[in-house]
C-alpha atoms as a PDB file:
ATOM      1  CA  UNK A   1       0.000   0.000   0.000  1.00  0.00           C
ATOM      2  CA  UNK A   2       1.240   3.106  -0.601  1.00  0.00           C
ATOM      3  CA  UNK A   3       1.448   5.828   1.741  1.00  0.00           C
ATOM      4  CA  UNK A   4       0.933   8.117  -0.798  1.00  0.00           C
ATOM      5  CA  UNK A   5      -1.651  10.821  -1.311  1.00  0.00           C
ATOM      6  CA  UNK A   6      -3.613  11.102  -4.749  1.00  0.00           C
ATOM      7  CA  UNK A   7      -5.931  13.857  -5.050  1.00  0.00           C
ATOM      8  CA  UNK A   8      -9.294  12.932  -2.830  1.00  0.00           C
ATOM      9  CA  UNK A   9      -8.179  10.218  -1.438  1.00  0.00           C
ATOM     10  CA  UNK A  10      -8.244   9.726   2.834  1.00  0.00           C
ATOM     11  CA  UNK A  11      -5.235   8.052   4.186  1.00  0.00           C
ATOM     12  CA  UNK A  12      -5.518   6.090   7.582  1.00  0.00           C
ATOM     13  CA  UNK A  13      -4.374   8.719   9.777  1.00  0.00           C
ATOM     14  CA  UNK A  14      -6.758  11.450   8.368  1.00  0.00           C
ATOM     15  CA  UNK A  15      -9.854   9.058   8.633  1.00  0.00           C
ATOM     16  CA  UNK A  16      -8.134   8.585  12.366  1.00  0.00           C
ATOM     17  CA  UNK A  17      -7.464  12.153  13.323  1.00  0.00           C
ATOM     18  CA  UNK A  18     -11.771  13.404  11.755  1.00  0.00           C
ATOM     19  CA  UNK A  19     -12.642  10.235  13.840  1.00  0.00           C
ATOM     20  CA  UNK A  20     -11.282  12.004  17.204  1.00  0.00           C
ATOM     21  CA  UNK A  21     -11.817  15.488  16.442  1.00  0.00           C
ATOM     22  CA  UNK A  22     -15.527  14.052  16.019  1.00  0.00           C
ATOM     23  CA  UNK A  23     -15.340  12.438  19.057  1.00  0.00           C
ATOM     24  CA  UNK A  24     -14.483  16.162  20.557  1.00  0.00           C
ATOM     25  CA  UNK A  25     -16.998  17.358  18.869  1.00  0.00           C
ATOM     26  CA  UNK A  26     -19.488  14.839  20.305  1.00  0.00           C
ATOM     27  CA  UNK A  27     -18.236  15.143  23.402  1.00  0.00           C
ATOM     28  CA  UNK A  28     -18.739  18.380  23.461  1.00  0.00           C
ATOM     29  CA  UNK A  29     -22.192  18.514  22.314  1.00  0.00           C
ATOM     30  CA  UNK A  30     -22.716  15.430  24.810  1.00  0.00           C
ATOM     31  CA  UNK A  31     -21.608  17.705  27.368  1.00  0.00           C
ATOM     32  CA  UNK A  32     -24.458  20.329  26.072  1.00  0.00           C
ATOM     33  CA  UNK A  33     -26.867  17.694  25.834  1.00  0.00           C
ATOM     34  CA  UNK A  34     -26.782  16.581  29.110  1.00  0.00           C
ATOM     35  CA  UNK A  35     -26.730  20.287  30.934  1.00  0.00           C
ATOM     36  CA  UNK A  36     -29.771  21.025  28.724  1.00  0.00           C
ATOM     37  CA  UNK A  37     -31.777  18.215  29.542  1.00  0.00           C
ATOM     38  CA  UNK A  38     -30.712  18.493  33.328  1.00  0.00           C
ATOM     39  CA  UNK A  39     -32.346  21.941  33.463  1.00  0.00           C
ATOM     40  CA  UNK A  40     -35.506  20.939  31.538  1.00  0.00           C
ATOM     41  CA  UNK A  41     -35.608  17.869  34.033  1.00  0.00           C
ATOM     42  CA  UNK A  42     -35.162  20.639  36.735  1.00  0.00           C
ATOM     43  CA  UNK A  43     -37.695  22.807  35.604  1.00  0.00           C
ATOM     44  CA  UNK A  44     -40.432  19.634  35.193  1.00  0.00           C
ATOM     45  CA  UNK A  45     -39.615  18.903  38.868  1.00  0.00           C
ATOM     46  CA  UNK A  46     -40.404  22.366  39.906  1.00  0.00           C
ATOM     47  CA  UNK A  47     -43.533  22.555  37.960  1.00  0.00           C
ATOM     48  CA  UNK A  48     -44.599  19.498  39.330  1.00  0.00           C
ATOM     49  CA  UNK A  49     -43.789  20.338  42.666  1.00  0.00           C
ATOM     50  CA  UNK A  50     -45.688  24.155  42.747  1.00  0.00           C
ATOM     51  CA  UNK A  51     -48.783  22.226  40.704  1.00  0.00           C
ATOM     52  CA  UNK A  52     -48.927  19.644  43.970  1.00  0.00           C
ATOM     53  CA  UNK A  53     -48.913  22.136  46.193  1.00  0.00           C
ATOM     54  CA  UNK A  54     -51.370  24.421  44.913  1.00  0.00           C
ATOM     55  CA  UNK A  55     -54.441  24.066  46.398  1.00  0.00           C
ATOM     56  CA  UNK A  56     -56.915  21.327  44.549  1.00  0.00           C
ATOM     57  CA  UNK A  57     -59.945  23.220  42.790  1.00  0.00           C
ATOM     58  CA  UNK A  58     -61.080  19.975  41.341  1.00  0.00           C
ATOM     59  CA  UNK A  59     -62.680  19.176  44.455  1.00  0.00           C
ATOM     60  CA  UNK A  60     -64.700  22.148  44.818  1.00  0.00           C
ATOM     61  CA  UNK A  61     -65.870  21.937  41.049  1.00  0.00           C
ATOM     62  CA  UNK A  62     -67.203  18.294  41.412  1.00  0.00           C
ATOM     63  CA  UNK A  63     -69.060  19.333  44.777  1.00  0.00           C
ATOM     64  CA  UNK A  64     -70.980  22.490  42.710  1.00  0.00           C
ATOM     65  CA  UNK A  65     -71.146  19.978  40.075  1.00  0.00           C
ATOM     66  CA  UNK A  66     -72.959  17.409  42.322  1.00  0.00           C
ATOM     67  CA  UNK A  67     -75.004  19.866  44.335  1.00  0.00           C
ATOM     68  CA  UNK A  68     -75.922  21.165  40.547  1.00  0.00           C
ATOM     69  CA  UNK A  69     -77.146  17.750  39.675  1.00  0.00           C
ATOM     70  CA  UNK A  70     -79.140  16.703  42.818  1.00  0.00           C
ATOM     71  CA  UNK A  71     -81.181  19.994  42.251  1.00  0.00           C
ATOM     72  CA  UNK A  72     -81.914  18.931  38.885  1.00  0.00           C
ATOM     73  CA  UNK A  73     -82.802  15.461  39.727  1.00  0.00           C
ATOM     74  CA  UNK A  74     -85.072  17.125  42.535  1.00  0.00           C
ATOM     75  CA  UNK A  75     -86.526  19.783  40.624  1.00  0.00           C
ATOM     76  CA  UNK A  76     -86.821  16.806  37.815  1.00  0.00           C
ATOM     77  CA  UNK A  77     -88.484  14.274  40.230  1.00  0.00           C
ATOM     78  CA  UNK A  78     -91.085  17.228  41.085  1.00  0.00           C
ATOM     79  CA  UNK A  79     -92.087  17.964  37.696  1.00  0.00           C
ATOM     80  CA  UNK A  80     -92.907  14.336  37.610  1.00  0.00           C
ATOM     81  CA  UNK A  81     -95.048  14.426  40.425  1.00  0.00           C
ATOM     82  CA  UNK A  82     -97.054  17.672  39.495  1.00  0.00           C
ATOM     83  CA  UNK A  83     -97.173  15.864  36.029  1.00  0.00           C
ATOM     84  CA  UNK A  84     -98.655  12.871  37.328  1.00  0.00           C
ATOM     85  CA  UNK A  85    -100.675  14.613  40.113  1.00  0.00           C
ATOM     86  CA  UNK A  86    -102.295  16.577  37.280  1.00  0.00           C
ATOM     87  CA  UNK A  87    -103.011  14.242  35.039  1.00  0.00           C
ATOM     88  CA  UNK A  88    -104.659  11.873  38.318  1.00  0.00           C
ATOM     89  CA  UNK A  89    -106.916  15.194  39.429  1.00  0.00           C
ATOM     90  CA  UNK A  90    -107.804  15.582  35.669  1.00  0.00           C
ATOM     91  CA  UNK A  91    -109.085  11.755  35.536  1.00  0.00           C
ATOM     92  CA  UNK A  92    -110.734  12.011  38.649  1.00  0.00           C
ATOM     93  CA  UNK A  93    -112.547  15.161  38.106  1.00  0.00           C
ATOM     94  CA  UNK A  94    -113.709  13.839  34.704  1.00  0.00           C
ATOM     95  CA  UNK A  95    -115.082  10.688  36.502  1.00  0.00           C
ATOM     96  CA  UNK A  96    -116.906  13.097  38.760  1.00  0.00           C
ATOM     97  CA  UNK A  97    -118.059  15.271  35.923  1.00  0.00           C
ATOM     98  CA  UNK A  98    -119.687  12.141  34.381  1.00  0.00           C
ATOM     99  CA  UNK A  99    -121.164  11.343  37.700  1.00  0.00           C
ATOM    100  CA  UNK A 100    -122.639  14.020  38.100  1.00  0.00           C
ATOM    101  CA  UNK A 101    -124.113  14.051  33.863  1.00  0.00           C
ATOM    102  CA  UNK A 102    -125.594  10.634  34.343  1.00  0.00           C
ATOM    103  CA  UNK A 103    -127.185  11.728  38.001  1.00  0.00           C
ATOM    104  CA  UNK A 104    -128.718  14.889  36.330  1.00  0.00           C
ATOM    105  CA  UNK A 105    -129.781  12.229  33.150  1.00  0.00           C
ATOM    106  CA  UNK A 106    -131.421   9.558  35.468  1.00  0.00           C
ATOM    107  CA  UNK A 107    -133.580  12.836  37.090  1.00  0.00           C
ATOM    108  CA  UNK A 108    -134.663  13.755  34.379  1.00  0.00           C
ATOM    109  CA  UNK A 109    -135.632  10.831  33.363  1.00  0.00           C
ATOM    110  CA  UNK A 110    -137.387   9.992  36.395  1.00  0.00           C
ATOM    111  CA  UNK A 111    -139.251  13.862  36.226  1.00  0.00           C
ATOM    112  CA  UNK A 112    -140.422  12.511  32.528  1.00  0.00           C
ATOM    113  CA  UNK A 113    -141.565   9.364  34.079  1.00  0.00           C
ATOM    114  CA  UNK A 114    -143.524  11.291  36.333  1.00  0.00           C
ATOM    115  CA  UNK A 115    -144.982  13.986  34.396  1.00  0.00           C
ATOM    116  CA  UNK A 116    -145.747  10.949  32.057  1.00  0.00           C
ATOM    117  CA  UNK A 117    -147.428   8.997  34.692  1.00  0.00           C
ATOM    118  CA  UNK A 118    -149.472  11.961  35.907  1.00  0.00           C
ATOM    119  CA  UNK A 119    -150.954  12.648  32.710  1.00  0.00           C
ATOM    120  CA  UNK A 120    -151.770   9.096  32.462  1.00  0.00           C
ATOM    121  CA  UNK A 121    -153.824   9.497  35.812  1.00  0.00           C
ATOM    122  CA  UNK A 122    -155.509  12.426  35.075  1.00  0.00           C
ATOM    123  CA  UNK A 123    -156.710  11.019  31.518  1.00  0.00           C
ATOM    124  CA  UNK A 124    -157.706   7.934  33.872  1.00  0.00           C
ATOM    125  CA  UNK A 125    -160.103  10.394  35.954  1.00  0.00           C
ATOM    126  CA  UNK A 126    -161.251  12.146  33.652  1.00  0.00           C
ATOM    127  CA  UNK A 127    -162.413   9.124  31.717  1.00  0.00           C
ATOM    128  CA  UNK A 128    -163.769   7.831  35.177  1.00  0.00           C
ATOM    129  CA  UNK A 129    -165.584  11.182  35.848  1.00  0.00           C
ATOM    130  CA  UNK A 130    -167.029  10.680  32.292  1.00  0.00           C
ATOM    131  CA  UNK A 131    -168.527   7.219  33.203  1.00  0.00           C
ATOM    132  CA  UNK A 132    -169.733   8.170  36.250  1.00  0.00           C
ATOM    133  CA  UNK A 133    -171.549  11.350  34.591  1.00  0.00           C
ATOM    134  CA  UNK A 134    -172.767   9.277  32.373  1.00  0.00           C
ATOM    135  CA  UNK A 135    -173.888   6.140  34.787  1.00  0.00           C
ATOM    136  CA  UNK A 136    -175.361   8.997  37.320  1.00  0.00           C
ATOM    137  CA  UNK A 137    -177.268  11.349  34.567  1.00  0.00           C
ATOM    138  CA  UNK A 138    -180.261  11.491  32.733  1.00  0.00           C
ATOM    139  CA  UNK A 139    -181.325  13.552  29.706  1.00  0.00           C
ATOM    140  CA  UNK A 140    -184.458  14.785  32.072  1.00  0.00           C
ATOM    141  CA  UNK A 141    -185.194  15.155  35.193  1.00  0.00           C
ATOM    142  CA  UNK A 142    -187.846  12.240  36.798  1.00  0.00           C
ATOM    143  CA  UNK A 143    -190.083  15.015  37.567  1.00  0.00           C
ATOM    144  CA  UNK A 144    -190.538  16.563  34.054  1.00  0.00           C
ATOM    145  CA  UNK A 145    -190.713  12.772  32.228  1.00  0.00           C
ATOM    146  CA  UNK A 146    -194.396  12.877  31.326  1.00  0.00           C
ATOM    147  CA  UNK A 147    -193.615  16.126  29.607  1.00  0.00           C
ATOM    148  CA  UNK A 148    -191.271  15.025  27.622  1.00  0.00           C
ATOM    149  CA  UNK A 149    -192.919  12.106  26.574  1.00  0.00           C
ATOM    150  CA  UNK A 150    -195.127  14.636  25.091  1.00  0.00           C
ATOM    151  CA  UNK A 151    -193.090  16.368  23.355  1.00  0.00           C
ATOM    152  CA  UNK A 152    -191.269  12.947  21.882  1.00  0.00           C
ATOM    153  CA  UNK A 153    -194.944  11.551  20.557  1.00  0.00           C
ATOM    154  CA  UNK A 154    -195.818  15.270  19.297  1.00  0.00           C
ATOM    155  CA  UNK A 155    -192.323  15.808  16.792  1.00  0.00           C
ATOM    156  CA  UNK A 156    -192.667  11.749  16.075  1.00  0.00           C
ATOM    157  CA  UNK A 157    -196.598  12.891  14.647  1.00  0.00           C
END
Protein backbone atom coordinates (compact mmCIF):
# COMPACT_ATOMS: atom_id res chain seq x y z
CA UNK A 1 0.00 0.00 0.00
CA UNK A 2 1.24 3.11 -0.60
CA UNK A 3 1.45 5.83 1.74
CA UNK A 4 0.93 8.12 -0.80
CA UNK A 5 -1.65 10.82 -1.31
CA UNK A 6 -3.61 11.10 -4.75
CA UNK A 7 -5.93 13.86 -5.05
CA UNK A 8 -9.29 12.93 -2.83
CA UNK A 9 -8.18 10.22 -1.44
CA UNK A 10 -8.24 9.73 2.83
CA UNK A 11 -5.23 8.05 4.19
CA UNK A 12 -5.52 6.09 7.58
CA UNK A 13 -4.37 8.72 9.78
CA UNK A 14 -6.76 11.45 8.37
CA UNK A 15 -9.85 9.06 8.63
CA UNK A 16 -8.13 8.58 12.37
CA UNK A 17 -7.46 12.15 13.32
CA UNK A 18 -11.77 13.40 11.76
CA UNK A 19 -12.64 10.23 13.84
CA UNK A 20 -11.28 12.00 17.20
CA UNK A 21 -11.82 15.49 16.44
CA UNK A 22 -15.53 14.05 16.02
CA UNK A 23 -15.34 12.44 19.06
CA UNK A 24 -14.48 16.16 20.56
CA UNK A 25 -17.00 17.36 18.87
CA UNK A 26 -19.49 14.84 20.30
CA UNK A 27 -18.24 15.14 23.40
CA UNK A 28 -18.74 18.38 23.46
CA UNK A 29 -22.19 18.51 22.31
CA UNK A 30 -22.72 15.43 24.81
CA UNK A 31 -21.61 17.70 27.37
CA UNK A 32 -24.46 20.33 26.07
CA UNK A 33 -26.87 17.69 25.83
CA UNK A 34 -26.78 16.58 29.11
CA UNK A 35 -26.73 20.29 30.93
CA UNK A 36 -29.77 21.03 28.72
CA UNK A 37 -31.78 18.21 29.54
CA UNK A 38 -30.71 18.49 33.33
CA UNK A 39 -32.35 21.94 33.46
CA UNK A 40 -35.51 20.94 31.54
CA UNK A 41 -35.61 17.87 34.03
CA UNK A 42 -35.16 20.64 36.73
CA UNK A 43 -37.70 22.81 35.60
CA UNK A 44 -40.43 19.63 35.19
CA UNK A 45 -39.61 18.90 38.87
CA UNK A 46 -40.40 22.37 39.91
CA UNK A 47 -43.53 22.56 37.96
CA UNK A 48 -44.60 19.50 39.33
CA UNK A 49 -43.79 20.34 42.67
CA UNK A 50 -45.69 24.15 42.75
CA UNK A 51 -48.78 22.23 40.70
CA UNK A 52 -48.93 19.64 43.97
CA UNK A 53 -48.91 22.14 46.19
CA UNK A 54 -51.37 24.42 44.91
CA UNK A 55 -54.44 24.07 46.40
CA UNK A 56 -56.91 21.33 44.55
CA UNK A 57 -59.94 23.22 42.79
CA UNK A 58 -61.08 19.98 41.34
CA UNK A 59 -62.68 19.18 44.46
CA UNK A 60 -64.70 22.15 44.82
CA UNK A 61 -65.87 21.94 41.05
CA UNK A 62 -67.20 18.29 41.41
CA UNK A 63 -69.06 19.33 44.78
CA UNK A 64 -70.98 22.49 42.71
CA UNK A 65 -71.15 19.98 40.08
CA UNK A 66 -72.96 17.41 42.32
CA UNK A 67 -75.00 19.87 44.34
CA UNK A 68 -75.92 21.16 40.55
CA UNK A 69 -77.15 17.75 39.68
CA UNK A 70 -79.14 16.70 42.82
CA UNK A 71 -81.18 19.99 42.25
CA UNK A 72 -81.91 18.93 38.89
CA UNK A 73 -82.80 15.46 39.73
CA UNK A 74 -85.07 17.13 42.54
CA UNK A 75 -86.53 19.78 40.62
CA UNK A 76 -86.82 16.81 37.82
CA UNK A 77 -88.48 14.27 40.23
CA UNK A 78 -91.09 17.23 41.08
CA UNK A 79 -92.09 17.96 37.70
CA UNK A 80 -92.91 14.34 37.61
CA UNK A 81 -95.05 14.43 40.43
CA UNK A 82 -97.05 17.67 39.50
CA UNK A 83 -97.17 15.86 36.03
CA UNK A 84 -98.65 12.87 37.33
CA UNK A 85 -100.67 14.61 40.11
CA UNK A 86 -102.29 16.58 37.28
CA UNK A 87 -103.01 14.24 35.04
CA UNK A 88 -104.66 11.87 38.32
CA UNK A 89 -106.92 15.19 39.43
CA UNK A 90 -107.80 15.58 35.67
CA UNK A 91 -109.09 11.76 35.54
CA UNK A 92 -110.73 12.01 38.65
CA UNK A 93 -112.55 15.16 38.11
CA UNK A 94 -113.71 13.84 34.70
CA UNK A 95 -115.08 10.69 36.50
CA UNK A 96 -116.91 13.10 38.76
CA UNK A 97 -118.06 15.27 35.92
CA UNK A 98 -119.69 12.14 34.38
CA UNK A 99 -121.16 11.34 37.70
CA UNK A 100 -122.64 14.02 38.10
CA UNK A 101 -124.11 14.05 33.86
CA UNK A 102 -125.59 10.63 34.34
CA UNK A 103 -127.18 11.73 38.00
CA UNK A 104 -128.72 14.89 36.33
CA UNK A 105 -129.78 12.23 33.15
CA UNK A 106 -131.42 9.56 35.47
CA UNK A 107 -133.58 12.84 37.09
CA UNK A 108 -134.66 13.75 34.38
CA UNK A 109 -135.63 10.83 33.36
CA UNK A 110 -137.39 9.99 36.39
CA UNK A 111 -139.25 13.86 36.23
CA UNK A 112 -140.42 12.51 32.53
CA UNK A 113 -141.56 9.36 34.08
CA UNK A 114 -143.52 11.29 36.33
CA UNK A 115 -144.98 13.99 34.40
CA UNK A 116 -145.75 10.95 32.06
CA UNK A 117 -147.43 9.00 34.69
CA UNK A 118 -149.47 11.96 35.91
CA UNK A 119 -150.95 12.65 32.71
CA UNK A 120 -151.77 9.10 32.46
CA UNK A 121 -153.82 9.50 35.81
CA UNK A 122 -155.51 12.43 35.08
CA UNK A 123 -156.71 11.02 31.52
CA UNK A 124 -157.71 7.93 33.87
CA UNK A 125 -160.10 10.39 35.95
CA UNK A 126 -161.25 12.15 33.65
CA UNK A 127 -162.41 9.12 31.72
CA UNK A 128 -163.77 7.83 35.18
CA UNK A 129 -165.58 11.18 35.85
CA UNK A 130 -167.03 10.68 32.29
CA UNK A 131 -168.53 7.22 33.20
CA UNK A 132 -169.73 8.17 36.25
CA UNK A 133 -171.55 11.35 34.59
CA UNK A 134 -172.77 9.28 32.37
CA UNK A 135 -173.89 6.14 34.79
CA UNK A 136 -175.36 9.00 37.32
CA UNK A 137 -177.27 11.35 34.57
CA UNK A 138 -180.26 11.49 32.73
CA UNK A 139 -181.32 13.55 29.71
CA UNK A 140 -184.46 14.78 32.07
CA UNK A 141 -185.19 15.15 35.19
CA UNK A 142 -187.85 12.24 36.80
CA UNK A 143 -190.08 15.02 37.57
CA UNK A 144 -190.54 16.56 34.05
CA UNK A 145 -190.71 12.77 32.23
CA UNK A 146 -194.40 12.88 31.33
CA UNK A 147 -193.61 16.13 29.61
CA UNK A 148 -191.27 15.02 27.62
CA UNK A 149 -192.92 12.11 26.57
CA UNK A 150 -195.13 14.64 25.09
CA UNK A 151 -193.09 16.37 23.35
CA UNK A 152 -191.27 12.95 21.88
CA UNK A 153 -194.94 11.55 20.56
CA UNK A 154 -195.82 15.27 19.30
CA UNK A 155 -192.32 15.81 16.79
CA UNK A 156 -192.67 11.75 16.07
CA UNK A 157 -196.60 12.89 14.65
Amino acid sequence: MSTKKQHGELTAADVKRAGWEMAGEIGEQDAELKEVLSHFKQSVDAWSAAVYARPRTVEAALEAVARRRSWRLAAGWAMALVLVAGGVSGGVFEHVQRQQAAQRAAAAERAHEQERAAAERRQQDQKLMATVDTDISQEVPSAMEPLAELMEDGAAK
